[in-house]
Protein backbone atom coordinates (compact mmCIF):
# COMPACT_ATOMS: atom_id res chain seq x y z
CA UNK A 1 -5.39 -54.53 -62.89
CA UNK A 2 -5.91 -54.45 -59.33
CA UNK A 3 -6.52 -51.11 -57.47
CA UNK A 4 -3.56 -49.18 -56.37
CA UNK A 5 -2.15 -49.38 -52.78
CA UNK A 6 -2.59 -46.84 -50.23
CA UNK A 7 -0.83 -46.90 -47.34
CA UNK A 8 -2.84 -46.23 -44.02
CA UNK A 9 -2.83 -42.44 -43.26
CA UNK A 10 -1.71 -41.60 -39.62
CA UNK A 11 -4.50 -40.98 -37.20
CA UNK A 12 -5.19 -37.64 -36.34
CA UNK A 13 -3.62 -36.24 -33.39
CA UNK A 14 -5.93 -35.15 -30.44
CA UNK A 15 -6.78 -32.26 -29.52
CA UNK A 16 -6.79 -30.76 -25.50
CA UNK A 17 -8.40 -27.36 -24.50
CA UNK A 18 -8.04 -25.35 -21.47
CA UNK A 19 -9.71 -22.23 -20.15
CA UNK A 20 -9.22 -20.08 -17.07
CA UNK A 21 -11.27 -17.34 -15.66
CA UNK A 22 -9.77 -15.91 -13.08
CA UNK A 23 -10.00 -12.52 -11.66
CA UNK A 24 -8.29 -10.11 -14.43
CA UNK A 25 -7.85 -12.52 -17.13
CA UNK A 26 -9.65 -14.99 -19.19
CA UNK A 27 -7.47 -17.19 -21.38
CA UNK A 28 -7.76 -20.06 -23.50
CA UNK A 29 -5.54 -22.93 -25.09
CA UNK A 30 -5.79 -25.35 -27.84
CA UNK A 31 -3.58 -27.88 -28.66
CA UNK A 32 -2.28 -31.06 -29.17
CA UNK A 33 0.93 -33.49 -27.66
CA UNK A 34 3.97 -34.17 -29.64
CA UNK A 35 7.14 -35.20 -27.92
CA UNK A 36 6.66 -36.64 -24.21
CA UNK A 37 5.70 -33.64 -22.29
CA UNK A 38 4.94 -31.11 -24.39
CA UNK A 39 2.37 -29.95 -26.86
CA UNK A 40 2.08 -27.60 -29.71
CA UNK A 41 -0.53 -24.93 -29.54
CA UNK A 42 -2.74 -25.05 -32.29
CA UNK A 43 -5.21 -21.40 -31.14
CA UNK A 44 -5.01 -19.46 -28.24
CA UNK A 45 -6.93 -16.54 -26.65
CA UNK A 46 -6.12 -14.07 -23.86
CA UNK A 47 -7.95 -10.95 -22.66
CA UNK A 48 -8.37 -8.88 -19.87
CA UNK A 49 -11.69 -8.82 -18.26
CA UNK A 50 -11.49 -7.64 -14.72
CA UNK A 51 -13.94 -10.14 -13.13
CA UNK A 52 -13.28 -9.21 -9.71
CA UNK A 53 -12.86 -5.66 -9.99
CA UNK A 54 -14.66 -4.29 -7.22
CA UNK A 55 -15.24 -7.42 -5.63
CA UNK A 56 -13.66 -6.98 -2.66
CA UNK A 57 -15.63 -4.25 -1.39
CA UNK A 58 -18.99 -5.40 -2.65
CA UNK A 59 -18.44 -8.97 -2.22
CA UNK A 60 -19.89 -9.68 -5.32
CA UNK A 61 -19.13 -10.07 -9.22
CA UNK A 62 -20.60 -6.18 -11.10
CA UNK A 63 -23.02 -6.18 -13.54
CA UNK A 64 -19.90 -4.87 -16.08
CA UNK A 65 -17.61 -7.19 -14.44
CA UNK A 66 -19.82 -10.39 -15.37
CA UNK A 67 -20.95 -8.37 -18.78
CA UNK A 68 -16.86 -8.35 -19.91
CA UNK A 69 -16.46 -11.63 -19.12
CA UNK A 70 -19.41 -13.11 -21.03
CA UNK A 71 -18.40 -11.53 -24.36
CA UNK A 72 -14.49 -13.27 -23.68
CA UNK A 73 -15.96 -16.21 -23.15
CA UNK A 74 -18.13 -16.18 -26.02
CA UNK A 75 -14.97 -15.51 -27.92
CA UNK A 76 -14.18 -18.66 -26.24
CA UNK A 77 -16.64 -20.99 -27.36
CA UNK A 78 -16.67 -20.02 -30.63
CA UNK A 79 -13.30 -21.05 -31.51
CA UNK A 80 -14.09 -24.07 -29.17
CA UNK A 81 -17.57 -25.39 -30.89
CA UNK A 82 -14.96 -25.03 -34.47
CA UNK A 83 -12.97 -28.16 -33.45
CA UNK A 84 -12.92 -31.62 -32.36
CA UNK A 85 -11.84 -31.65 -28.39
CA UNK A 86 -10.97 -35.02 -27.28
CA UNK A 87 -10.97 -33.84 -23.89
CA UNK A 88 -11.27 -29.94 -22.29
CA UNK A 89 -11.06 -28.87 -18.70
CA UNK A 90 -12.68 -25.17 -18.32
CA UNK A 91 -12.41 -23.69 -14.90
CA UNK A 92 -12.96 -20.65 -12.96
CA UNK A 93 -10.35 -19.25 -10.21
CA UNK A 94 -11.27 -16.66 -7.06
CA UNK A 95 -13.62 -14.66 -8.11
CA UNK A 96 -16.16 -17.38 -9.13
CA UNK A 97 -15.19 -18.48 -5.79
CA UNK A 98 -15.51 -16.15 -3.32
CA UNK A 99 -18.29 -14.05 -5.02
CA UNK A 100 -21.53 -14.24 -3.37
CA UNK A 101 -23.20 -14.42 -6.90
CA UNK A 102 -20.70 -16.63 -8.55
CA UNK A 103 -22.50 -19.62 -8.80
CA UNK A 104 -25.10 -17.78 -10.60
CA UNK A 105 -22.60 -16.16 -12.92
CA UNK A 106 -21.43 -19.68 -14.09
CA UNK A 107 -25.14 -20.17 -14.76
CA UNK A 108 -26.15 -17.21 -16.62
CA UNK A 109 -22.69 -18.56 -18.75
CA UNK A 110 -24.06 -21.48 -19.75
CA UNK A 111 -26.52 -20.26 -20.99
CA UNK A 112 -25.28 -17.46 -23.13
CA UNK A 113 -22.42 -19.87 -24.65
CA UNK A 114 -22.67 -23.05 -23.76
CA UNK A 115 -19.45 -23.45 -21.92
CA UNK A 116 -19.54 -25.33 -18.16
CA UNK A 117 -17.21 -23.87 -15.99
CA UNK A 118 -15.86 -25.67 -12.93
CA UNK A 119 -14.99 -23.64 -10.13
CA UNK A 120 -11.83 -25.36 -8.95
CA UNK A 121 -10.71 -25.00 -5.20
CA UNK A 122 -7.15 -23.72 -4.01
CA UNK A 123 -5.27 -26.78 -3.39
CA UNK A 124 -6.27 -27.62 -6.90
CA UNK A 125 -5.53 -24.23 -8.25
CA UNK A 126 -1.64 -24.70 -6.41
CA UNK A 127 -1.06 -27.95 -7.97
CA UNK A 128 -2.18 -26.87 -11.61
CA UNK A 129 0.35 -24.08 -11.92
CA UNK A 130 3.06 -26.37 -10.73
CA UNK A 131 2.01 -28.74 -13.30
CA UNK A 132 2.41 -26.14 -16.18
CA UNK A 133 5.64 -25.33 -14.96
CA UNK A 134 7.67 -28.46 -14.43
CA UNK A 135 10.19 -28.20 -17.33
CA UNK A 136 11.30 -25.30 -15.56
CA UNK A 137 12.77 -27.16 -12.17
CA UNK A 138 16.64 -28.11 -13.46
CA UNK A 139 17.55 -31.85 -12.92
CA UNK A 140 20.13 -30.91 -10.39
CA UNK A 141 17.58 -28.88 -8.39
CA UNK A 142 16.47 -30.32 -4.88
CA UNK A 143 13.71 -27.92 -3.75
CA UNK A 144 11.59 -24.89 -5.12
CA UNK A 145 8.99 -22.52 -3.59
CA UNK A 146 6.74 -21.89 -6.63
CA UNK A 147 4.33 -19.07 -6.55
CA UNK A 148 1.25 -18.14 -8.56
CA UNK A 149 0.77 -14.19 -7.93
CA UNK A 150 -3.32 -14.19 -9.42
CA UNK A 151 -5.65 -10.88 -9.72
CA UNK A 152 -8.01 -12.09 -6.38
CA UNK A 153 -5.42 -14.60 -4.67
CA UNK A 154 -1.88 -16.19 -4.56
CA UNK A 155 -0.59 -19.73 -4.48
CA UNK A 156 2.42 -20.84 -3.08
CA UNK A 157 4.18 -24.51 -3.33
CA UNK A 158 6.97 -25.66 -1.53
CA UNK A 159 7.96 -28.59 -3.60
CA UNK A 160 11.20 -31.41 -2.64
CA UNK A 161 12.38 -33.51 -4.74
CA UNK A 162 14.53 -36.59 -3.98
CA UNK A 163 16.29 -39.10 -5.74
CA UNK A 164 13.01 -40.84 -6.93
CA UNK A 165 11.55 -37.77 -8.95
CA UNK A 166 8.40 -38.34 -10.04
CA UNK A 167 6.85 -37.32 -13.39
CA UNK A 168 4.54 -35.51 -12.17
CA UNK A 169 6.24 -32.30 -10.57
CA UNK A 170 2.62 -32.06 -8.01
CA UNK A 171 3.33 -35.03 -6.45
CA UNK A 172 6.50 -33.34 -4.87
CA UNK A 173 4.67 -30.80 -3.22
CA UNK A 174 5.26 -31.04 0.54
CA UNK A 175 3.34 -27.79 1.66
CA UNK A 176 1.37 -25.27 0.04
CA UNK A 177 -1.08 -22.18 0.67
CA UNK A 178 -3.37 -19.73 -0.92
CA UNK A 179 -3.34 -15.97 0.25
CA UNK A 180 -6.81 -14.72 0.00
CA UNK A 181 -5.00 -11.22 -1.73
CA UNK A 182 -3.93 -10.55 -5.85
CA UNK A 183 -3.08 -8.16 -7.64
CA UNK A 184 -6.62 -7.02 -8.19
CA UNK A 185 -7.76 -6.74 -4.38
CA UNK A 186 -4.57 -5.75 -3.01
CA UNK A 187 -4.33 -2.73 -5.63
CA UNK A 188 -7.85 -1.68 -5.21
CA UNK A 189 -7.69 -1.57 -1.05
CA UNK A 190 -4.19 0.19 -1.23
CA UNK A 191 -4.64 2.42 -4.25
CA UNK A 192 -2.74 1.21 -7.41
CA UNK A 193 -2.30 4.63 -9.65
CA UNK A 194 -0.36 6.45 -7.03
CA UNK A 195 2.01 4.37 -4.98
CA UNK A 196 4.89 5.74 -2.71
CA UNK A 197 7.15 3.99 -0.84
CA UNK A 198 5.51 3.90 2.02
CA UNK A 199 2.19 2.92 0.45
CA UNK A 200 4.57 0.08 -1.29
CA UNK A 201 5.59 -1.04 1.95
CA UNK A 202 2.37 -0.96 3.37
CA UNK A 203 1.29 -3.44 0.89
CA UNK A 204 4.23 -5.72 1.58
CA UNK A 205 3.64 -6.26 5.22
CA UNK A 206 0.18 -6.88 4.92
CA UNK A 207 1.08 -9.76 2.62
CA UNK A 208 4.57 -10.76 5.12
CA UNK A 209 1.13 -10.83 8.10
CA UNK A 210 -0.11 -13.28 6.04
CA UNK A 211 2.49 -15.61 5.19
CA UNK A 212 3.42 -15.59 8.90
CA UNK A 213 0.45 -18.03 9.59
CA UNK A 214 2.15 -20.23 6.74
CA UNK A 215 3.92 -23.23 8.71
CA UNK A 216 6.72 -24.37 5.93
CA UNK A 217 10.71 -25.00 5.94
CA UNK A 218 12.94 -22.40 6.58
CA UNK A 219 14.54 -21.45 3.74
CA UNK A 220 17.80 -23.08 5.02
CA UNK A 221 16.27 -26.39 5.25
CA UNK A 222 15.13 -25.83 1.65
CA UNK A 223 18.32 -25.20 0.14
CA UNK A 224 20.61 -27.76 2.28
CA UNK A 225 23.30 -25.64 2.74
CA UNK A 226 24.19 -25.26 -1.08
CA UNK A 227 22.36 -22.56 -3.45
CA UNK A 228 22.26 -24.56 -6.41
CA UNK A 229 19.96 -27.04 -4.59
CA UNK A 230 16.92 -23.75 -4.00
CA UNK A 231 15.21 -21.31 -5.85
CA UNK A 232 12.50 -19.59 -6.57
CA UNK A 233 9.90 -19.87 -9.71
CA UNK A 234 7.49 -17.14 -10.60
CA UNK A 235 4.53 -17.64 -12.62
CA UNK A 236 2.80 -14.41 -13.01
CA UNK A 237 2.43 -11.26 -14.85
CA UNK A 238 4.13 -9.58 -12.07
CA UNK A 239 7.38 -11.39 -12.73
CA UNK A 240 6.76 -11.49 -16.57
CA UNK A 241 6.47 -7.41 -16.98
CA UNK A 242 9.50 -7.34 -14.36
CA UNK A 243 11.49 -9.77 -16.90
CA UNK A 244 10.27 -7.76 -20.28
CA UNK A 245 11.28 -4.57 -18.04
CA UNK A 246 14.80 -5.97 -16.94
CA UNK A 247 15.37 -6.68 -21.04
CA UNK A 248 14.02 -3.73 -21.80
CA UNK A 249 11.93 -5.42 -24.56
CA UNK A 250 10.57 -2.92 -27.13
CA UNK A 251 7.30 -5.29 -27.47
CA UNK A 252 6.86 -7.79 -25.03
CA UNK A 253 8.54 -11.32 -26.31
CA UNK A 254 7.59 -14.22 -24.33
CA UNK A 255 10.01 -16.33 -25.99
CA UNK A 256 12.44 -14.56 -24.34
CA UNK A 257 11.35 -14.19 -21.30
CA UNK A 258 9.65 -17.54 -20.56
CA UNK A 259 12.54 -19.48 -18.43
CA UNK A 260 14.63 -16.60 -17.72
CA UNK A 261 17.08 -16.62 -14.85
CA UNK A 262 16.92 -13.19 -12.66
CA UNK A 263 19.23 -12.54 -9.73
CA UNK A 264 17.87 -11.06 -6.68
CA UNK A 265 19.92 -8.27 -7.52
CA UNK A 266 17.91 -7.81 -10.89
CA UNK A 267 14.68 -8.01 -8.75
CA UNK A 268 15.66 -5.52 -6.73
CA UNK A 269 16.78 -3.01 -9.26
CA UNK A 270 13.34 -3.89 -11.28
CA UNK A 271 11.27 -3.08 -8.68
CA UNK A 272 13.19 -0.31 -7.25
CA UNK A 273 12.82 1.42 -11.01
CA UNK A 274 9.61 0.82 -11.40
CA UNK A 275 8.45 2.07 -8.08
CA UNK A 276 10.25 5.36 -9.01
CA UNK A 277 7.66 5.44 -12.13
CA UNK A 278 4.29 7.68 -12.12
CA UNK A 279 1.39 6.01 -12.98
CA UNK A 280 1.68 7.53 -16.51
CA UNK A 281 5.65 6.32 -17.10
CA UNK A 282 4.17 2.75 -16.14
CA UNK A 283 1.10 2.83 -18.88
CA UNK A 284 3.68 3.96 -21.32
CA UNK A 285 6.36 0.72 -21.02
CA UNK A 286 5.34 -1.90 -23.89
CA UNK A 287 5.73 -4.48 -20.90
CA UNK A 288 3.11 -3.52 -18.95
CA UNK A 289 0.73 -0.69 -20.44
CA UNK A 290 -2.23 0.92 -19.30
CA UNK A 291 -4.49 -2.13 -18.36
CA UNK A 292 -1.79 -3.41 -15.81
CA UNK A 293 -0.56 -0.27 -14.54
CA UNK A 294 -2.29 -0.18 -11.56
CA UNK A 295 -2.04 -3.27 -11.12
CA UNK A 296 1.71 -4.38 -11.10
CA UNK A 297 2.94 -2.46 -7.88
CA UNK A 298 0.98 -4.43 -6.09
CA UNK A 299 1.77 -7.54 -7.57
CA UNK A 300 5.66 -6.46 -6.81
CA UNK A 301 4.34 -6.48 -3.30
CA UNK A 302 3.47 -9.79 -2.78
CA UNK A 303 6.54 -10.05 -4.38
CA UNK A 304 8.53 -8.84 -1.86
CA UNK A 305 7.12 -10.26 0.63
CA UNK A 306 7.60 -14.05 -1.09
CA UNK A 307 11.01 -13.15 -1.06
CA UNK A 308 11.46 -11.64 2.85
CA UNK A 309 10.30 -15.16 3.43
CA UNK A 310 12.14 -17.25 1.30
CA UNK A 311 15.62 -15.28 0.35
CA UNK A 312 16.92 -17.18 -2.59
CA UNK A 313 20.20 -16.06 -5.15
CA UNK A 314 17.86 -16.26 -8.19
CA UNK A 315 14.51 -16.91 -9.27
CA UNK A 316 13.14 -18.17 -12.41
CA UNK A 317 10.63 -16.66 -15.15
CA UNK A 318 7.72 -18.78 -15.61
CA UNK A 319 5.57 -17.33 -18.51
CA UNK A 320 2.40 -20.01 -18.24
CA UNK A 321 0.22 -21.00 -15.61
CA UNK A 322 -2.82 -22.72 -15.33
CA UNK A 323 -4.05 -23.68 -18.73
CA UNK A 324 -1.06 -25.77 -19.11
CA UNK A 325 -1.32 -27.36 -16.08
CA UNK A 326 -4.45 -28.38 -17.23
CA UNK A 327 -3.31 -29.78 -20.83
CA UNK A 328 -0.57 -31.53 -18.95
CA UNK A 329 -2.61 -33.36 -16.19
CA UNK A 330 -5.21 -34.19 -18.94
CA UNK A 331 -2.86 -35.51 -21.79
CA UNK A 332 -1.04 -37.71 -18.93
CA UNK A 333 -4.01 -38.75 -17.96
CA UNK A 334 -5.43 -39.95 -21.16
CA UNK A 335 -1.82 -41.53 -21.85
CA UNK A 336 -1.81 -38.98 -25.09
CA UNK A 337 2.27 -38.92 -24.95
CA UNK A 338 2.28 -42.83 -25.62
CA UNK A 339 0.73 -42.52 -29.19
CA UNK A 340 1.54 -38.77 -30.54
CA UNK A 341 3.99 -39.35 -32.93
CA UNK A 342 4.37 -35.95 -34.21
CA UNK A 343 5.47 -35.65 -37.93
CA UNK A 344 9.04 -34.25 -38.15
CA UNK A 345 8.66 -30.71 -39.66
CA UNK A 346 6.32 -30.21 -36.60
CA UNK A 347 7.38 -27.74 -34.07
CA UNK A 348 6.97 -28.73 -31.07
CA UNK A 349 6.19 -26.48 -27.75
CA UNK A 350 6.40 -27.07 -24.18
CA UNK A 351 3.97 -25.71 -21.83
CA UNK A 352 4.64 -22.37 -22.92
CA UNK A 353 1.61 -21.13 -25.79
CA UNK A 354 2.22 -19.28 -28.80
CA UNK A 355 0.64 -17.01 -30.63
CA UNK A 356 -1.77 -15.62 -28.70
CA UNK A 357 -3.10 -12.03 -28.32
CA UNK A 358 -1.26 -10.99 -25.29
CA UNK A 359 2.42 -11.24 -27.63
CA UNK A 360 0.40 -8.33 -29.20
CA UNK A 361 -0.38 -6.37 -25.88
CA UNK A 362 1.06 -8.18 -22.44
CA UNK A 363 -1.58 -9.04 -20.29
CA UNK A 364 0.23 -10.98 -18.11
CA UNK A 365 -0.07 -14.49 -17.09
CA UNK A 366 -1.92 -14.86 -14.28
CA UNK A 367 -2.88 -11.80 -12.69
């Protein structure tokens, strides 16, 4: 009797990893395509480090700074050097960048965990968070001004889209800047605990001074004469906490708040409210908490001022950033989407991750 058949077993699906440093945050993602365009997240990391705290006076990265950030990372690479990548993509945002001492930082990293980390310039740093956010942009929507609110700097995209709309959301991008101010730097020059109106505005027009140099369309040409045609997108934990404020969340959900729709009005109100707030009334809200409570006044600046410039009816909740900009570009590149076949009791996510530390403890997205 012959042996018994066994059919061929599937091939294992890939898996992509992405890490950002930036200047507050270092976050990872692991995880692997299913249906076209999205992926499920198989581990995930997020933590606060404050790289660039106190890099704007100094002009370089601290000694406790760099110290934080090395243990994260080392976090990092252990859940890393557990799997089998196919591909990764590990990069490093503003304060790598504009730190006199960055380069050696990145050094003194590989060598303590093994990870190489690219430090990625700003054009590249707009087009990755539009990436991670193109399910977001409705069908029926003809142009956006996306905007990346970080912890050292802040990335703006004015994206159009035309009848022939590309796959790639990037590719749409018509104009685009970086503003050499975040959350960090702008809280640390201006004073984040104790903020007053006209501290608040302060911040704002410093940011507006900024933008001014920014040659883009007018917000009319944007939106064509109709509002359903313009808005704006927010990926940040600026407009996250405002979103798990506005809900009033209990715990901070991002299931709930990734994609949400918010009404200028509801902007207003949010940051109205939470300008009203002590420092201490701020630490206590599950939505933001003590690490980010100096932090997200500021980050309402900028804001603010995104909105002076660009006055839109409503503006989307983008809770991701980055990291899945990166497993985007890289599974599209690597044609990953052509042969996942993910088994049907599979769940499958879009760019948004699961299960990471921050559902614990907010930490924002990209600030």
């Amino acid at each position: 009797m012959g042996a018994p058949y066994v059919a061929p077993s599937e091939p294992p699906t890939p898996l992509y990893a992405a890490l950002d440093l930036g200047t507050n945050n270092c976050r990872l993602l692991v995880a692997q395509p299913t249906r076209p365009g999205q992926f499920r997240v198989v581990d995930a990391f997020s933590r606060i480090v404050r790289l660039g705290e106190g890099l704007g006076a100094s002009g370089r990265l601290s000694d406790d700074a760099m110290e934080r950030s090395v243990e994260a990372l080392k976090i990092c690479a252990g859940k890393l050097n557990t799997r089998s990548i196919r591909r990764r993509r590990l990069i490093a945002t503003e304060a790598a960048r504009s730190a006199a001492n960055g380069e050696t930082f990145l050094k003194r990293v590989a060598e303590e965990t093994g990870l190489e980390l690219e430090i990625i310039n700003r054009e590249t740093e707009a087009r990755l968070a539009v990436s991670g956010c193109s399910s977001l942009v409705d069908r029926e929507t003809k142009s956006v001004v996306l905007f990346d609110i970080g912890g050292g700097s802040s990335e703006i995209a004015v994206i159009r889209i035309g009848e022939n709309r590309s796959s790639r959301l990037a590719n749409h991008i018509t104009h685009w800047t970086s503003l050499p101010v975040g959350v960090v730097t702008l809280s640390e020059r201006h004073g984040g605990e104790h903020v007053t109106p006209q501290s608040f505005e302060t911040m704002v027009r410093e940011v507006e001074d900024m933008l001014a140099a920014f040659d883009s369309p007018s917000v009319d040409a944007l939106a064509s004469g109709t509002d359903s045609g313009f808005h704006l997108i927010g990926t940040s934990g600026t407009v996250t906490t405002l979103a798990g404020v506005h809900l009033d969340l209990p715990r901070y959900d991002r299931r709930r708040v990734d994609g949400l729709w918010l009404s200028d009005d509801e902007v207003s109100a949010m940051q109205a409210r939470l300008l009203s707030w002590d420092f201490a009334a701020r630490a206590a809200n599950p939505c933001i908490g003590p690490d980010r409570a100096d932090l997200v006044l500021a980050g309402c600046a900028i804001l603010e001022a995104i909105r002076r410039r660009w006055p839109s009816t409503r503006m989307r909740v983008a809770d991701r950033g980055l990291r899945e900009g990166l497993l985007t570009d890289m599974m599209a590149d690597d044609g990953a989407w052509r042969r996942a076949r993910p088994r049907r009791h599979q769940r499958s996510f879009g760019p948004p991750p699961a299960g990471e530390e921050r559902l614990k403890s907010h930490e924002g997205n990209n600030a």
